[in-house]
Protein backbone atom coordinates (compact mmCIF):
# COMPACT_ATOMS: atom_id res chain seq x y z
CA UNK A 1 0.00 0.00 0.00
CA UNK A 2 1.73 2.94 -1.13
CA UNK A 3 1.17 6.18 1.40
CA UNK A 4 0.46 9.90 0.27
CA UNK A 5 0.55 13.16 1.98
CA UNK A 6 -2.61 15.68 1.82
CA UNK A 7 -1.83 19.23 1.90
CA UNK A 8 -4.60 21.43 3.51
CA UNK A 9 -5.28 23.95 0.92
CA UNK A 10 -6.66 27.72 2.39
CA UNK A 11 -10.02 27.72 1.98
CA UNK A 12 -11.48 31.47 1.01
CA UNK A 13 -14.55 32.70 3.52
CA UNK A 14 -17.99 32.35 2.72
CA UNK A 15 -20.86 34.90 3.52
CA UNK A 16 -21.54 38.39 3.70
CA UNK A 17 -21.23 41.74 5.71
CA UNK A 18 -24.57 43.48 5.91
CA UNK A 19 -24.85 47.18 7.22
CA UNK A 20 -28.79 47.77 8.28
CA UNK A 21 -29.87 50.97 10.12
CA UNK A 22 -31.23 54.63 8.54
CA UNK A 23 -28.53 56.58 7.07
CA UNK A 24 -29.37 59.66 9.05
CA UNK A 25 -28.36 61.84 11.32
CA UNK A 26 -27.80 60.86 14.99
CA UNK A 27 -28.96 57.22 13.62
CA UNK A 28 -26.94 54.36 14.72
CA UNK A 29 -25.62 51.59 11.76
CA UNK A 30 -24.88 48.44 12.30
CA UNK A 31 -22.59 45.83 10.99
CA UNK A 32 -23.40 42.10 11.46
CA UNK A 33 -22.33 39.23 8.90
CA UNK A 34 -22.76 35.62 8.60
CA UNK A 35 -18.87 35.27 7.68
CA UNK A 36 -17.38 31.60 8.10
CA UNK A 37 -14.27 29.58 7.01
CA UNK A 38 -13.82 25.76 6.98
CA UNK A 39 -10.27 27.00 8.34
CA UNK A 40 -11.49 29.19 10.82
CA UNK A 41 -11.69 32.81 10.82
CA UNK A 42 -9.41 35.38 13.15
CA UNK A 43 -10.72 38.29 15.03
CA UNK A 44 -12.74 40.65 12.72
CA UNK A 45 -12.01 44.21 12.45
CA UNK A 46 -14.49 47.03 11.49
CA UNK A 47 -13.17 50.72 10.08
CA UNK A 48 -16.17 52.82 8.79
CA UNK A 49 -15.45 55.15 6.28
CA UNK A 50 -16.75 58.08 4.45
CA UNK A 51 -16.63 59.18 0.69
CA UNK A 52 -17.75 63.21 -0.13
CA UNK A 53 -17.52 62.04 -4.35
CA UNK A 54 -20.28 58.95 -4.16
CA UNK A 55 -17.79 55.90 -3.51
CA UNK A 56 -15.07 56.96 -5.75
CA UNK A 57 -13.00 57.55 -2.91
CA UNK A 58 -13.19 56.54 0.55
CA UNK A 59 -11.94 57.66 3.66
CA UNK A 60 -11.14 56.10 7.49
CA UNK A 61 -13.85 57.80 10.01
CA UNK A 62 -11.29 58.32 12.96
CA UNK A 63 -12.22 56.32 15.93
CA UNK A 64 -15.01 54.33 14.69
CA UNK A 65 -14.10 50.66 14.93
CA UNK A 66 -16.80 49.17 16.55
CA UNK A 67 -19.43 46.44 14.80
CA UNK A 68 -21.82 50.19 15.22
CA UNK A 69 -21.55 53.63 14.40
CA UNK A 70 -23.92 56.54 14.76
CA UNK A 71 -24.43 59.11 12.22
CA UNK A 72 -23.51 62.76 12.91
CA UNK A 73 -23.29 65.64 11.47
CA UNK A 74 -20.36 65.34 9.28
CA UNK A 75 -21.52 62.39 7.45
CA UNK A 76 -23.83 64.93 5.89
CA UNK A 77 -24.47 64.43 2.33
CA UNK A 78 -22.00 61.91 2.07
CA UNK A 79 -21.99 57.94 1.41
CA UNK A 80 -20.91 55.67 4.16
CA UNK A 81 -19.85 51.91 4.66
């Protein structure tokens, strides 16, 4: 009987980030997912961000790495994710 190795091959995640809330002001958003990996995932991160030219550009929000984020009055007129 003749032996062979198997090499574990990384696996890419499956599922989706979904942002749900009203994208107004003083409104919270929220960021939940249904992420998974056969090879297990790490700790997840969140960075909102702004863009002022309609998702052409985007920018870091200082300070907002939680799974929420609440609306104020700089996001004004502007898309966020």
């Amino acid at each position: 009987m003749r032996k062979s190795r198997v090499t574990n091959v990384n696996d890419l995640p499956t599922g989706i980030v979904n942002i749900t809330g009203t994208a107004t002001q003083n409104q919270t958003l929220t960021a939940t997912n249904t992420l998974a990996d056969i090879d297990g995932l790490g700790t997840l991160n969140y960075q909102w961000q702004e863009s002022a030219d309609n998702g052409v550009t985007w920018t870091d929000i200082s300070g907002e790495t939680n799974d929420t984020f609440t609306l104020s009055q700089a996001q004004v007129g502007k898309k966020c994710r």
